[in-house]
Protein backbone atom coordinates (compact mmCIF):
# COMPACT_ATOMS: atom_id res chain seq x y z
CA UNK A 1 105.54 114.93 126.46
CA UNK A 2 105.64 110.97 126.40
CA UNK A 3 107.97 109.53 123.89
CA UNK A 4 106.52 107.59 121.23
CA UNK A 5 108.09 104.01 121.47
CA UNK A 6 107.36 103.27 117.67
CA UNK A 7 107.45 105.56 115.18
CA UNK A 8 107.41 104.04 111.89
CA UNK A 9 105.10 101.07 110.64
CA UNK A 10 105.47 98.86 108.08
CA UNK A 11 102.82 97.00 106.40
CA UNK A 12 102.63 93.96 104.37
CA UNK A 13 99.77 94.38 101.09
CA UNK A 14 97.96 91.00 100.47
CA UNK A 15 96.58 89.30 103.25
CA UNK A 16 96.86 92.69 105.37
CA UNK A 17 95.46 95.61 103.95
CA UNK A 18 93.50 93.83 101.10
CA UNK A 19 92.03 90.18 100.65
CA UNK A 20 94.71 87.98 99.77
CA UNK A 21 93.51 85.58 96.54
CA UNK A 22 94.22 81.86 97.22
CA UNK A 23 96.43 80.43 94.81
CA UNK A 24 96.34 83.75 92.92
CA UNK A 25 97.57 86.93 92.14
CA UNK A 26 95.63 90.74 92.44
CA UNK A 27 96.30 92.13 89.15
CA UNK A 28 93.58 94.29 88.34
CA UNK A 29 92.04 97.17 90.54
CA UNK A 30 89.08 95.20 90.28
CA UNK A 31 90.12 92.14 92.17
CA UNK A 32 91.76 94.26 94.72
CA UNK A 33 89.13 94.23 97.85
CA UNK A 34 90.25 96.25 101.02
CA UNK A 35 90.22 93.91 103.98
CA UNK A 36 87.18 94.45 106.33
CA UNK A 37 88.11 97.38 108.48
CA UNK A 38 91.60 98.16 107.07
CA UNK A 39 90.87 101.37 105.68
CA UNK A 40 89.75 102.54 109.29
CA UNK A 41 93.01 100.49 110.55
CA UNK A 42 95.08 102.58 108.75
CA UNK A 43 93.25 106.01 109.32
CA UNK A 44 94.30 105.35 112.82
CA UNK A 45 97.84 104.36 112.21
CA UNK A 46 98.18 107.82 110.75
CA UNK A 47 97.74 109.59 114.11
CA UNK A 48 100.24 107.12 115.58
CA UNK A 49 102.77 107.11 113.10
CA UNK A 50 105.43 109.33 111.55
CA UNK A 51 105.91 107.22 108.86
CA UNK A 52 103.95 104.12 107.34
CA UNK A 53 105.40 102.08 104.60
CA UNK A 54 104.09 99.44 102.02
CA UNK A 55 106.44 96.02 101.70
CA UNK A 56 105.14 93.55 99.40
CA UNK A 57 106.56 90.45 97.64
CA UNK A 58 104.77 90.29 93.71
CA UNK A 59 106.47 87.77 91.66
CA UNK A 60 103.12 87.67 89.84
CA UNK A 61 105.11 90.43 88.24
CA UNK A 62 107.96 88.06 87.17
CA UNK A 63 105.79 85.42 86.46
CA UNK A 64 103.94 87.34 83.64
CA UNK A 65 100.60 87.57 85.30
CA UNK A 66 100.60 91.22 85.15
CA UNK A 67 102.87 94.21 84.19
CA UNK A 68 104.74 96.30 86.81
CA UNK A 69 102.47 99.17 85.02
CA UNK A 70 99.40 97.02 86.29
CA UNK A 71 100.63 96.86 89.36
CA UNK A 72 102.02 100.58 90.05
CA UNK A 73 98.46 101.34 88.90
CA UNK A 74 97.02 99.32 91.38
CA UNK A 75 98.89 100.59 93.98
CA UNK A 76 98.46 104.56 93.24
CA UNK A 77 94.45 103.37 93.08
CA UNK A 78 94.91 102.07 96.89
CA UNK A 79 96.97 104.42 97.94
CA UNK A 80 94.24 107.31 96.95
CA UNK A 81 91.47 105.46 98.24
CA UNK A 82 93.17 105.13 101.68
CA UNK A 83 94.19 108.74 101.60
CA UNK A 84 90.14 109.16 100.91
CA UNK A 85 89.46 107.46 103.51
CA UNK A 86 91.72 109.55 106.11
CA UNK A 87 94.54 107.80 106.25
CA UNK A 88 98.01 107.55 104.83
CA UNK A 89 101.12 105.57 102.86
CA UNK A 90 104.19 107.41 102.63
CA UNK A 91 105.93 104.81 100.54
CA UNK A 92 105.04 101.60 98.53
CA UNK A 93 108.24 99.22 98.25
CA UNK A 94 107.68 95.94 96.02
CA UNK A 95 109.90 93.02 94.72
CA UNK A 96 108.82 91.11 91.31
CA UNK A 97 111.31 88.73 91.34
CA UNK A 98 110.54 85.10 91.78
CA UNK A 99 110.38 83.16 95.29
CA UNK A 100 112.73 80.87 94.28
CA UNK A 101 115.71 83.48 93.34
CA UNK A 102 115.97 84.56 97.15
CA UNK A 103 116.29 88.15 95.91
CA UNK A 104 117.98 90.54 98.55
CA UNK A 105 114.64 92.60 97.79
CA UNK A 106 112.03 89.76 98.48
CA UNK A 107 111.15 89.12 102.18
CA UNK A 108 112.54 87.57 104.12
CA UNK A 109 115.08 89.59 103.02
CA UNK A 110 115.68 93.19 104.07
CA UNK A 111 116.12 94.90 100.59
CA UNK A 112 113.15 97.01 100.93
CA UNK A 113 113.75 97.75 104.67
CA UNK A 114 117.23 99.32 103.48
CA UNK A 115 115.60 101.41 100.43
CA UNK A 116 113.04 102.46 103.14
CA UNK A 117 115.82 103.75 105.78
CA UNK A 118 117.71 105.40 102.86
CA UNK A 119 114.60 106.94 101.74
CA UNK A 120 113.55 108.18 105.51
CA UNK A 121 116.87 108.91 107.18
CA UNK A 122 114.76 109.39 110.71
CA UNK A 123 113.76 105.41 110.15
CA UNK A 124 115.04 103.41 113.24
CA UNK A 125 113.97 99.82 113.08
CA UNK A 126 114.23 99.57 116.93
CA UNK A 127 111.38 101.90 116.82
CA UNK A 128 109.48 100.34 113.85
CA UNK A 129 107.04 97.64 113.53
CA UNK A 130 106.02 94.91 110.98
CA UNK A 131 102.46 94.18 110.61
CA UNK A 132 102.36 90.98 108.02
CA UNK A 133 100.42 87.85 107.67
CA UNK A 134 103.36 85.58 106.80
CA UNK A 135 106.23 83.91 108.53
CA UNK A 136 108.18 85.68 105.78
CA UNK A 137 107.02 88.99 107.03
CA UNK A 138 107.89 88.49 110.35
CA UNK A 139 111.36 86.88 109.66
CA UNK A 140 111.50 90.66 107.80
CA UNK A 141 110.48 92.65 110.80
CA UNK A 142 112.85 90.47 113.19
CA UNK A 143 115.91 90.51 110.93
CA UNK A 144 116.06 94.15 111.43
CA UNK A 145 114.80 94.40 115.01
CA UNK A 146 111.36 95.25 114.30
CA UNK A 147 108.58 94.25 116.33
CA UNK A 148 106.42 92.42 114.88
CA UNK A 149 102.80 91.54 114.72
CA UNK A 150 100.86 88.57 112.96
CA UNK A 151 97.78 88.65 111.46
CA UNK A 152 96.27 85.66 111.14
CA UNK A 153 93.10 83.50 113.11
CA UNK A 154 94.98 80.38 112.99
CA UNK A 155 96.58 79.65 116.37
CA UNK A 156 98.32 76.54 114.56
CA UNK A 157 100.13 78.88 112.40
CA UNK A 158 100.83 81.04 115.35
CA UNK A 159 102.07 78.37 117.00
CA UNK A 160 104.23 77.90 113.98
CA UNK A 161 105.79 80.76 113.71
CA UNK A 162 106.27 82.06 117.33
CA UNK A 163 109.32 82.62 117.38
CA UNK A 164 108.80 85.60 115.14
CA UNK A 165 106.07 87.17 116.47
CA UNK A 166 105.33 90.08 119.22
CA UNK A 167 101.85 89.91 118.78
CA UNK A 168 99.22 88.66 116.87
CA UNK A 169 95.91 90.05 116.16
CA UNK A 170 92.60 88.43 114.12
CA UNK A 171 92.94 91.66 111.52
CA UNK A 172 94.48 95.10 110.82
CA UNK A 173 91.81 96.87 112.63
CA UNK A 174 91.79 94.19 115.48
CA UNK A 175 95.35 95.70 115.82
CA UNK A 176 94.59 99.24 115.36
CA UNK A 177 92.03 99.85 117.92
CA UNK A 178 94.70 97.93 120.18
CA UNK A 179 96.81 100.94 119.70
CA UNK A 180 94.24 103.13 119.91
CA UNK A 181 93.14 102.00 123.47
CA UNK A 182 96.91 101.13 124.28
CA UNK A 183 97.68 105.01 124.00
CA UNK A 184 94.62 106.50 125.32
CA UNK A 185 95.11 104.74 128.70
């Protein structure tokens, strides 16, 4: 049998999995729209992967815009949806504080890379990836030797953030029927 080179993936929320809102916050279920094709990403990343993990930055917590309540709830509403859908999350990890505290737990930070290695003891970040939209999320993945892939259609902010990135794909799904050819061939 052919070792798996990655076995854990990490995914950023906002911008990734669901519509990010421009100069806003998701704080209700309602406004929380799946991005097109992530929920079929993510079914396929559950074949792939031993473990896939949730790391998300929500200061709209700290900032009053919503209660960590609200946003729990919103999270255990994704998480079954996905799980309808065929796929999986084994863990949500989130940080409310603000940007500007630089929080150990707020990417670019690796607070919630830790928790998720305590909470998995099998977790190698050698073998894990970081699938974000954000130069913060890739600074994440590449501060604990993750690879890392951006999502994003801009090759100016590609271009940007380069030195971060693996790979970079239009969307979640462009990514996960990548993989999905990638280990058929």
């Amino acid at each position: 049998m052919i070792k798996r080179e990655y076995k854990t993936l990490f995914l950023d929320r906002d911008g990734v999995i669901n519509f990010r809102l421009v100069d806003d916050y998701v704080k209700t279920w309602d406004e929380f729209k799946f991005e097109q094709g992530a929920l079929e990403a993510i079914k396929i990343f559950t074949k792939h992967f031993d473990t896939i993990v949730v790391v998300t930055n929500q200061q709209g917590v700290a900032k009053g815009l919503m209660s960590e309540e609200d946003l729990i709830s919103i999270h255990n509403k994704m998480k079954k949806e996905i799980e309808e859908n065929g796929g999986r999350i084994d863990k949500i990890y989130y940080c409310t504080a603000f940007r500007h505290e630089h929080h150990f737990c707020r990417k670019p930070s690796v607070g919630m890379g830790l928790k998720a290695r305590k909470d998995f003891p099998n977790l190698r970040f050698k073998e894990s990836v970081m699938v974000g939209d954000s130069a913060s999320d890739m600074e994440f993945g590449k501060k604990l030797n993750m690879q890392t892939v951006f999502i994003s259609n801009s090759i100016k902010k590609t271009r940007k953030y380069h030195r971060f990135i693996n790979k970079r794909f239009d969307s979640l799904i462009d990514y996960a029927k990548y993989l999905e050819n990638e280990k058929n061939n």
